[in-house]
C-alpha atoms as a PDB file:
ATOM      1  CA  UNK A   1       0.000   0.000   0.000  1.00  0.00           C
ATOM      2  CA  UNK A   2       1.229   3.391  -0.591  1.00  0.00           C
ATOM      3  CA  UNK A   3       3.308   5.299   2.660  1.00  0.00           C
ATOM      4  CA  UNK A   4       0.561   8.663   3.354  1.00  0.00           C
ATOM      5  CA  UNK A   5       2.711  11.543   4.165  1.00  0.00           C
ATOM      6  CA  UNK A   6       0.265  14.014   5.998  1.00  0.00           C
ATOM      7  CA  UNK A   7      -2.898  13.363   3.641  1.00  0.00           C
ATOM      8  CA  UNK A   8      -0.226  13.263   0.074  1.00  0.00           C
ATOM      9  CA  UNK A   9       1.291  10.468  -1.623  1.00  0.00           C
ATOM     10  CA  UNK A  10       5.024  10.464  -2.934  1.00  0.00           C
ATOM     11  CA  UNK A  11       5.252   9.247  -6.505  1.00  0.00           C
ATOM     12  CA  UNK A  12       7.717   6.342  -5.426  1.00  0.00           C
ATOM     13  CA  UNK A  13       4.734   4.739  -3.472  1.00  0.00           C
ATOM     14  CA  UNK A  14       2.653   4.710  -6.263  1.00  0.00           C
ATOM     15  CA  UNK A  15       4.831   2.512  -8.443  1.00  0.00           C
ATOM     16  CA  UNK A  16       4.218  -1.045  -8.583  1.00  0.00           C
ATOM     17  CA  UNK A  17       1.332  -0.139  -6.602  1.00  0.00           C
ATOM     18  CA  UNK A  18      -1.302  -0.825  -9.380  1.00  0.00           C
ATOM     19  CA  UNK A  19      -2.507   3.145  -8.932  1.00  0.00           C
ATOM     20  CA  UNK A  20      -0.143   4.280 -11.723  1.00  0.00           C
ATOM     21  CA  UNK A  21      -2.766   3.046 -14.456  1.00  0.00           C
ATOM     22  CA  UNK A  22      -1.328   5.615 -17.345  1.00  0.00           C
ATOM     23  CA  UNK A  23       1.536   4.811 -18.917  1.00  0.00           C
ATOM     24  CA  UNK A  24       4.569   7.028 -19.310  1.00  0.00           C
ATOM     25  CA  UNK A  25       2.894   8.782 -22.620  1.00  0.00           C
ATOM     26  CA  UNK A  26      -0.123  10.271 -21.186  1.00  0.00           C
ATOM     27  CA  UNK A  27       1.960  12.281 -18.286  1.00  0.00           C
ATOM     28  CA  UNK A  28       2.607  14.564 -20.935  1.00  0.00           C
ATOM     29  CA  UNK A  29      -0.766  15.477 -21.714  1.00  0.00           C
ATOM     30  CA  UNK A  30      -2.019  17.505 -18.564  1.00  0.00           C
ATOM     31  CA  UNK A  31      -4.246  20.183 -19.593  1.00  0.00           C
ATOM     32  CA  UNK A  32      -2.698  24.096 -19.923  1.00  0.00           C
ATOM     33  CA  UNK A  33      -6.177  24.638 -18.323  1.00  0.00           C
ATOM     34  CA  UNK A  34      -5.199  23.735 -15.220  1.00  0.00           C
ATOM     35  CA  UNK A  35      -2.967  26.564 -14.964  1.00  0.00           C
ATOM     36  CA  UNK A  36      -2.796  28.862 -12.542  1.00  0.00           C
ATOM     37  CA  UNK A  37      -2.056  32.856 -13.717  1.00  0.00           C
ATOM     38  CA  UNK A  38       0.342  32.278 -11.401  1.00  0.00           C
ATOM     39  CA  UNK A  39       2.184  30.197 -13.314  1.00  0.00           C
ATOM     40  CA  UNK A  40       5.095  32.172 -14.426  1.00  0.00           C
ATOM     41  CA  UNK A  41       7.896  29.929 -15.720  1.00  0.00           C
ATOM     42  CA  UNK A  42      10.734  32.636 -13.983  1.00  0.00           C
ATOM     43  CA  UNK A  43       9.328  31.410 -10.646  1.00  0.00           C
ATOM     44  CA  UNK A  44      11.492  29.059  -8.672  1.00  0.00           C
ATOM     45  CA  UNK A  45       9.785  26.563  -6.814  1.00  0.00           C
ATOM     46  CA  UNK A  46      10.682  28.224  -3.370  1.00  0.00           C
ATOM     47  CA  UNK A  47       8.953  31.809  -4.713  1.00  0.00           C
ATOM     48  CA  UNK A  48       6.114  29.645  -5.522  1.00  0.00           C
ATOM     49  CA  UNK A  49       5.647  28.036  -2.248  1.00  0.00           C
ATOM     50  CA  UNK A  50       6.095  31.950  -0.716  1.00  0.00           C
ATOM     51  CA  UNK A  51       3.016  32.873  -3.047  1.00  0.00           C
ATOM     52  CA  UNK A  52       0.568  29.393  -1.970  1.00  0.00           C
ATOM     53  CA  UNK A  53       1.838  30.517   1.921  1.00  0.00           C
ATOM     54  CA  UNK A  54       0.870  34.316   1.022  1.00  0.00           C
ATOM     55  CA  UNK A  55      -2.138  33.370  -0.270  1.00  0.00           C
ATOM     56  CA  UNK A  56      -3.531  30.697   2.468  1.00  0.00           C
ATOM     57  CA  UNK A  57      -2.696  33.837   4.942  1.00  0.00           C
ATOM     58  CA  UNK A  58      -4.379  36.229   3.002  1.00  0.00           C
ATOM     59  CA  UNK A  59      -1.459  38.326   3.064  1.00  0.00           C
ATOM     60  CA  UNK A  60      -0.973  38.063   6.801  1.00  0.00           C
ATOM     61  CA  UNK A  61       0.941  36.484   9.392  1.00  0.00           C
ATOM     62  CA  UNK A  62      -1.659  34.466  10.676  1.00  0.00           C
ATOM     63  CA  UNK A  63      -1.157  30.935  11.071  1.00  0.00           C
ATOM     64  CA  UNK A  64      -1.344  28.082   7.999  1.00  0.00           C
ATOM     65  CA  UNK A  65      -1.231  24.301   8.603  1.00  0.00           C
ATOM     66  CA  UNK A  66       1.492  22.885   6.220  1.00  0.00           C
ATOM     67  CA  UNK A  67      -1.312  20.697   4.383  1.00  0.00           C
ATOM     68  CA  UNK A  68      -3.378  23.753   3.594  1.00  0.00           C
ATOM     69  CA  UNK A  69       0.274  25.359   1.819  1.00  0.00           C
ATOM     70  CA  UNK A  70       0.611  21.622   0.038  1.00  0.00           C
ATOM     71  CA  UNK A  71      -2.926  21.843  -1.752  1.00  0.00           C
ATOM     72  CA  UNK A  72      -2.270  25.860  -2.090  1.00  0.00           C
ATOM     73  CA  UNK A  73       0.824  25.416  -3.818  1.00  0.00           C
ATOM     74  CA  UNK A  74      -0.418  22.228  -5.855  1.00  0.00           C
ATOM     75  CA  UNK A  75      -3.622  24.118  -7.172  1.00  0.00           C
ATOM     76  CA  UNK A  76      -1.845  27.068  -8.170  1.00  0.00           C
ATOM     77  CA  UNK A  77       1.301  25.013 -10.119  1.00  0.00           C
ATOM     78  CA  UNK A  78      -0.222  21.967 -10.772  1.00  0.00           C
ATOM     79  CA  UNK A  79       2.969  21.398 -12.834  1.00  0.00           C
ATOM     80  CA  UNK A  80       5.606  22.152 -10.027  1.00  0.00           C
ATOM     81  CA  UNK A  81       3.954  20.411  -7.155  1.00  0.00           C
ATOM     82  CA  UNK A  82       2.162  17.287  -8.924  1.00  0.00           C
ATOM     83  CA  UNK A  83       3.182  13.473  -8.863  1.00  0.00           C
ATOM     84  CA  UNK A  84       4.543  13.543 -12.569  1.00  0.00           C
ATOM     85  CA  UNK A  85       2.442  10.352 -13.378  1.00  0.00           C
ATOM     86  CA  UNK A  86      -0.446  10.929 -11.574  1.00  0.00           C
ATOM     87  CA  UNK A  87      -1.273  14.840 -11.874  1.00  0.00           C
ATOM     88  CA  UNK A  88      -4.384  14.598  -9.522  1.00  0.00           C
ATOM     89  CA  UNK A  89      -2.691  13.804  -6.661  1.00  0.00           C
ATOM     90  CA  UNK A  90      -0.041  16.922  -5.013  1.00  0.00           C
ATOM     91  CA  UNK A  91       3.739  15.844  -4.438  1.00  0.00           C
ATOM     92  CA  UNK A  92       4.400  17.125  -1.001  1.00  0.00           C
ATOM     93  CA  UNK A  93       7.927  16.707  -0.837  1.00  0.00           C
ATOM     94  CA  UNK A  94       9.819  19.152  -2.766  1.00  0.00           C
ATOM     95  CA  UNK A  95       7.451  22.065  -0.943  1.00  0.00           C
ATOM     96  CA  UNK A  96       8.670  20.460   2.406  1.00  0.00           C
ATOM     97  CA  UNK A  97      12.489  21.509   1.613  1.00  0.00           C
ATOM     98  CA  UNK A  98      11.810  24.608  -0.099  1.00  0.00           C
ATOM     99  CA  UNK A  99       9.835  25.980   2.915  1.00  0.00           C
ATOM    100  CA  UNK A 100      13.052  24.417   5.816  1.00  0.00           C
ATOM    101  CA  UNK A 101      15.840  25.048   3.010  1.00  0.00           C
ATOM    102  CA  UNK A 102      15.377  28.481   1.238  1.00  0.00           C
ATOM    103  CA  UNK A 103      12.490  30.191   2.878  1.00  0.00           C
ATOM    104  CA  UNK A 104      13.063  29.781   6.532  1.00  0.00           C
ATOM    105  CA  UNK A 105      17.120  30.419   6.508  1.00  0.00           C
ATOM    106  CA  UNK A 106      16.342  33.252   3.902  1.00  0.00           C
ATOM    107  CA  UNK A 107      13.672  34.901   7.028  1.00  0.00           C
ATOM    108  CA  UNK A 108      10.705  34.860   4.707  1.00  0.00           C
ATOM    109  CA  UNK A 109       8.915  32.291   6.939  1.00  0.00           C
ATOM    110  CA  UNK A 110       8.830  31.170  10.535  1.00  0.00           C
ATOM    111  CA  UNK A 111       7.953  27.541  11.657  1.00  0.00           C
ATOM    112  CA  UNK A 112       5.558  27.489  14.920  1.00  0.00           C
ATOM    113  CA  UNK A 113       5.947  23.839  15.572  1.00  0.00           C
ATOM    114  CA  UNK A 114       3.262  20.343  14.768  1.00  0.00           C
ATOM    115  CA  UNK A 115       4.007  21.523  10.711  1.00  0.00           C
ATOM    116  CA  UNK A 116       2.177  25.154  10.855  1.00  0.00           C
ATOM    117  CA  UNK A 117       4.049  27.767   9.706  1.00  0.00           C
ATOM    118  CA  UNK A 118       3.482  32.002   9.260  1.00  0.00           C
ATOM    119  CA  UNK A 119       4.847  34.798   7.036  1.00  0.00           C
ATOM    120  CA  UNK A 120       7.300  36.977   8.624  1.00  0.00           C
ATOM    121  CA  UNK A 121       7.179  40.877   8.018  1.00  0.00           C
ATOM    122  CA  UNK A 122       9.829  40.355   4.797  1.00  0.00           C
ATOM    123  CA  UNK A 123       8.027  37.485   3.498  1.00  0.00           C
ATOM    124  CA  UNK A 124       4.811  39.002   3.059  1.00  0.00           C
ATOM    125  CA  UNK A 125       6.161  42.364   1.333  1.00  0.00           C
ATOM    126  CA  UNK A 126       8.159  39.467  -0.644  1.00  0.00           C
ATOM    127  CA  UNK A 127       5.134  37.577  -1.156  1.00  0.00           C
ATOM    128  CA  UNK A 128       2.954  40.320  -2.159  1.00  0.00           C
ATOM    129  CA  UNK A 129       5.848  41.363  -4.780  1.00  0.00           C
ATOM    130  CA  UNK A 130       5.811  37.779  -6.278  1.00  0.00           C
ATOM    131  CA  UNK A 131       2.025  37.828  -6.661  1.00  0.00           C
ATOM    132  CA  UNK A 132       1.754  41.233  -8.528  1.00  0.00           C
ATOM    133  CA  UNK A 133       4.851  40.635 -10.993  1.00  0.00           C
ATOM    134  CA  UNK A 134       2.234  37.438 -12.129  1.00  0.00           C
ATOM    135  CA  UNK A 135       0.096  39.976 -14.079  1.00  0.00           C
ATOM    136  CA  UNK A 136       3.111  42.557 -15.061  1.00  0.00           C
ATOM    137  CA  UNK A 137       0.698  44.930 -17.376  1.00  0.00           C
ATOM    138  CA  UNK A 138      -1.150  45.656 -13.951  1.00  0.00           C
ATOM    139  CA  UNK A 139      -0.911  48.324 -11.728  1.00  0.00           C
ATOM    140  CA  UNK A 140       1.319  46.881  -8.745  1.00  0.00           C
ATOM    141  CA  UNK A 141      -0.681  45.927  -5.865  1.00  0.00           C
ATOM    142  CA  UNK A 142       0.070  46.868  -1.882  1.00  0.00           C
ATOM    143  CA  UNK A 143      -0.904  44.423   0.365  1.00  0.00           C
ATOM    144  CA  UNK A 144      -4.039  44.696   2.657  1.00  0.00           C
ATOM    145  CA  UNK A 145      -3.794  47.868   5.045  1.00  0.00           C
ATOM    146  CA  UNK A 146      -3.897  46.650   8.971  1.00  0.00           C
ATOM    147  CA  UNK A 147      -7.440  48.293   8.777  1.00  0.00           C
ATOM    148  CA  UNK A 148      -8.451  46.453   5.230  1.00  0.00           C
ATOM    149  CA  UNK A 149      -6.848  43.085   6.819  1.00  0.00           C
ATOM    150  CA  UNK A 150      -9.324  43.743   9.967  1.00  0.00           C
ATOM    151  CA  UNK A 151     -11.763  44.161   7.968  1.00  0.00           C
ATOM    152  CA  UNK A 152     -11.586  40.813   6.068  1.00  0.00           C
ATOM    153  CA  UNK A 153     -11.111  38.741   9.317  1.00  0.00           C
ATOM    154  CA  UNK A 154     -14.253  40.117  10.423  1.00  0.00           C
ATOM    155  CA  UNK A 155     -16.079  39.448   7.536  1.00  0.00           C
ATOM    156  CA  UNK A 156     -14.496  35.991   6.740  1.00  0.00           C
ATOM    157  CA  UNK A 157     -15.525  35.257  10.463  1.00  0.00           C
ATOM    158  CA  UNK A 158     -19.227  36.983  10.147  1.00  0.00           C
ATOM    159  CA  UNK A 159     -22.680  35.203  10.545  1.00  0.00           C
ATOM    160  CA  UNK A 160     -23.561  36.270   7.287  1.00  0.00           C
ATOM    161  CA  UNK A 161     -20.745  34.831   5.407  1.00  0.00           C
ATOM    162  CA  UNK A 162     -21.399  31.174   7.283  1.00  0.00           C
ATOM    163  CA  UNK A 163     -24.910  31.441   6.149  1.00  0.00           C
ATOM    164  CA  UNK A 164     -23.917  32.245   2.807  1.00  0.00           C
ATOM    165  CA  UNK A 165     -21.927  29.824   2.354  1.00  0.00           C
ATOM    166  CA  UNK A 166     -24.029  27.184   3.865  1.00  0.00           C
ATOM    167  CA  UNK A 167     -26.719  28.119   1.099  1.00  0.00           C
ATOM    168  CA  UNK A 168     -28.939  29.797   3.038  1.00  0.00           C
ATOM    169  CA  UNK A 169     -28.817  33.547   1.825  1.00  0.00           C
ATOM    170  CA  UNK A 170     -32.749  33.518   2.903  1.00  0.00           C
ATOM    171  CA  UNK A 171     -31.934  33.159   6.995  1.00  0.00           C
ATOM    172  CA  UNK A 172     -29.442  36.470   6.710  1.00  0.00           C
ATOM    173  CA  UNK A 173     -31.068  39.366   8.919  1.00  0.00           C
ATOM    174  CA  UNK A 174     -30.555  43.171   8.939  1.00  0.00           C
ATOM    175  CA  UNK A 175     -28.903  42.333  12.093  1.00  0.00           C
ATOM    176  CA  UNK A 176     -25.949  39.930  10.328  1.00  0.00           C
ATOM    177  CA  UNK A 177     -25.618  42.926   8.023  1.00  0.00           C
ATOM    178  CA  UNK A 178     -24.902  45.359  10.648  1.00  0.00           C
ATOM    179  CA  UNK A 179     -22.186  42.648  12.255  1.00  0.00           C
ATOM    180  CA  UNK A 180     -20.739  42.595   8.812  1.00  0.00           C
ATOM    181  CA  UNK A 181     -20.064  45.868   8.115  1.00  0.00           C
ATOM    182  CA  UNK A 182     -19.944  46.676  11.562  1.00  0.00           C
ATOM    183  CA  UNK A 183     -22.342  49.152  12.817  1.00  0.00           C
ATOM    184  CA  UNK A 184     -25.113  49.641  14.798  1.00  0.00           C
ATOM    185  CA  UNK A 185     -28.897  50.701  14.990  1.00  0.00           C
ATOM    186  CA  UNK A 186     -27.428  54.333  16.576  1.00  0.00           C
ATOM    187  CA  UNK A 187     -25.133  54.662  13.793  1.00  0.00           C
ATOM    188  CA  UNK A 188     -25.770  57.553  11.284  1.00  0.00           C
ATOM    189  CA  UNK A 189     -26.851  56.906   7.700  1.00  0.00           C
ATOM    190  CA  UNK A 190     -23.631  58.648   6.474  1.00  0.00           C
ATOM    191  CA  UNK A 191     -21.087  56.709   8.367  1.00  0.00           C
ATOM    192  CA  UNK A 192     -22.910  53.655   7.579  1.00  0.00           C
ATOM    193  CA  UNK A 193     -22.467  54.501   3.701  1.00  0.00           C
ATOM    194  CA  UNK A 194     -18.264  54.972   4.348  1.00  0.00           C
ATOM    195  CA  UNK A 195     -18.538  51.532   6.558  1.00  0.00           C
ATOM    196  CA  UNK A 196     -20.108  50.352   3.401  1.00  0.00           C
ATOM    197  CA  UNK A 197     -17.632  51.438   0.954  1.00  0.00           C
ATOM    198  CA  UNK A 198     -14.754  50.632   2.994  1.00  0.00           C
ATOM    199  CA  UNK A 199     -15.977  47.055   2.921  1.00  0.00           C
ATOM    200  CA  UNK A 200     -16.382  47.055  -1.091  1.00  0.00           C
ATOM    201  CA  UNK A 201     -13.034  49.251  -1.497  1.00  0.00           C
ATOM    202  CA  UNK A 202     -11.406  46.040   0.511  1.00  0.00           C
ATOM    203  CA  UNK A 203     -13.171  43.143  -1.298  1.00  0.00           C
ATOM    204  CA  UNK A 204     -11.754  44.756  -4.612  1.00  0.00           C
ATOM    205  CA  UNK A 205      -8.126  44.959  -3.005  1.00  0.00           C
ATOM    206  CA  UNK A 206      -8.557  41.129  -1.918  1.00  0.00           C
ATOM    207  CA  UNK A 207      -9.428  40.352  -5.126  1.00  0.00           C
ATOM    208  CA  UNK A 208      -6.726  41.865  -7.434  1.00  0.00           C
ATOM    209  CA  UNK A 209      -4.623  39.847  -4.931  1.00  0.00           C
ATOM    210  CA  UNK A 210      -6.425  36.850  -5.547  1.00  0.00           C
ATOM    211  CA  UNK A 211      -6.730  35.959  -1.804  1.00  0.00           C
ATOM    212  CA  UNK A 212      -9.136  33.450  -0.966  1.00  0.00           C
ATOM    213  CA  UNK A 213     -12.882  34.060  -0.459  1.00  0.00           C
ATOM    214  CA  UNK A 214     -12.490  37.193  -1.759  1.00  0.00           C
ATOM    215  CA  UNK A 215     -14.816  36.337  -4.880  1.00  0.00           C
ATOM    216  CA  UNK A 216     -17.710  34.953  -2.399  1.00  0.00           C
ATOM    217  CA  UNK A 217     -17.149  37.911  -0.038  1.00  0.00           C
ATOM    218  CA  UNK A 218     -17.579  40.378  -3.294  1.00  0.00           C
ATOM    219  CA  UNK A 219     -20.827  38.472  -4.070  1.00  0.00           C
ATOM    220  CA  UNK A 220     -21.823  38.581  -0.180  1.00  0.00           C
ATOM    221  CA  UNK A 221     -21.349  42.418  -0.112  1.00  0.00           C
ATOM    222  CA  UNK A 222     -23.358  42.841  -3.128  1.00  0.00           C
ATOM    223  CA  UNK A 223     -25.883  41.070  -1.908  1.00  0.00           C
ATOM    224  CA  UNK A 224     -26.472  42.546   1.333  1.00  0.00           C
ATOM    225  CA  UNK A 225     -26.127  46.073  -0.057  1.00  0.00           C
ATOM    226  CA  UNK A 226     -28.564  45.769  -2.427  1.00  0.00           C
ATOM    227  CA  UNK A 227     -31.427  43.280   0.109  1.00  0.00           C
ATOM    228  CA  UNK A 228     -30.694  45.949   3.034  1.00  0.00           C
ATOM    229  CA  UNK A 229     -30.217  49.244   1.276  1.00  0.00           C
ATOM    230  CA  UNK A 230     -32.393  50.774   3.695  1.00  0.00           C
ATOM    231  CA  UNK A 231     -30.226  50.446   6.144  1.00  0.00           C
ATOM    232  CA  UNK A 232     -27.779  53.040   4.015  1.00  0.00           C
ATOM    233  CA  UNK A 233     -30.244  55.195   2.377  1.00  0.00           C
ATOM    234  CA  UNK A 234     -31.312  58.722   3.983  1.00  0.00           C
ATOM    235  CA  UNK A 235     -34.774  59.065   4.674  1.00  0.00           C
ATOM    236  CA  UNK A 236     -36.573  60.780   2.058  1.00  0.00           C
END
């Protein structure tokens, strides 16, 4: 039977196993569609790994299990971080020396002990370079403000975003609004409007980076703008 490594299979286990069912021909045929933008062939493996870990943190230094940086880093290069004869399962092992050999020594990333790991200070700005040199005709990108970054926790941690997600847009109350863009009944109509487009002005930052939720969150926003707009419009 193949030797798990933390959820991931090495390709060695897999041979002679019976699993490896295409031949040596068909490894050559992955789909370009799985691409990532972030697929730039300059990229070494190790800046690669710094943009998964970037993007599981959402540009911050909070903490990211080393599984959640595996699938990360094998969804966005499927063709650096993929068992070469069987593409739909991630190889875990070159990501494992990258992060302990070149990003750690270099001070780009700090290991917390049990395999979880977080973005120092340099790695981030780093990081956040990488990211916007994927799309080089694009206006360079600064990474989330501390206010824009509390922002997003709060939202990514909101009532209305877990009923959103859970399908059940119908059960969100003025109330989850007012937690998600975080005022209250006292607040005036005007400062709810610049809660409102601080909240939209940070869902478009999140997604230029392409951090993740930050699709869902724009279509959350939208949504509770537009089903609670009385909460933002002046009496007339």
């Amino acid at each position: 039977m193949p030797r798990p490594f933390d959820g991931f299979i090495f390709e060695d286990d897999l041979k002679g196993s019976g699993m490896l069912a295409k031949s040596q021909e068909t490894s050559g045929s992955r789909s370009s569609t799985k691409l990532s933008q972030n697929q730039v062939p300059s990229k070494s493996q190790a800046d690669q790994v710094l943009i998964a870990l970037y993007r599981c943190s959402n540009g911050s230094t909070v903490r990211v299990p080393y599984e959640e940086i595996v699938l990360q880093a094998w969804k966005d290069f499927p063709e650096s971080f993929s068992l070469r004869n069987h593409p739909e399962y991630p190889d875990a092992s070159d990501i494992h020396k990258k992060i302990y050999q070149t990003l750690k020594p270099a001070g780009l990333v700090v290991s917390l002990g049990n395999k979880v790991f977080r973005l120092t200070d340099a790695g981030i700005a780093q990081g956040a370079a990488l990211l916007n040199a994927t799309a080089p005709t694009s206006k360079p990108l600064a990474r989330l403000s501390r206010e824009d970054e509390r922002l997003l926790q709060n939202a990514l941690s909101s009532r209305a975003l877990a009923k959103w997600e859970d399908g059940r847009p119908h059960e969100i109350i003025d109330y989850d609004a007012r937690l998600y863009f975080q005022f209250s009944t006292g607040t005036a109509k005007l400062d709810r409007r610049l809660r409102l487009k601080a909240m939209r002005d940070m869902v478009e930052k999140a997604r230029k980076l392409g951090l993740p939720k930050a699709e869902t969150l724009h279509e959350l926003t939208s949504f509770l703008s537009e089903k609670f707009d009385g909460l933002f419009a002046e009496a007339s």
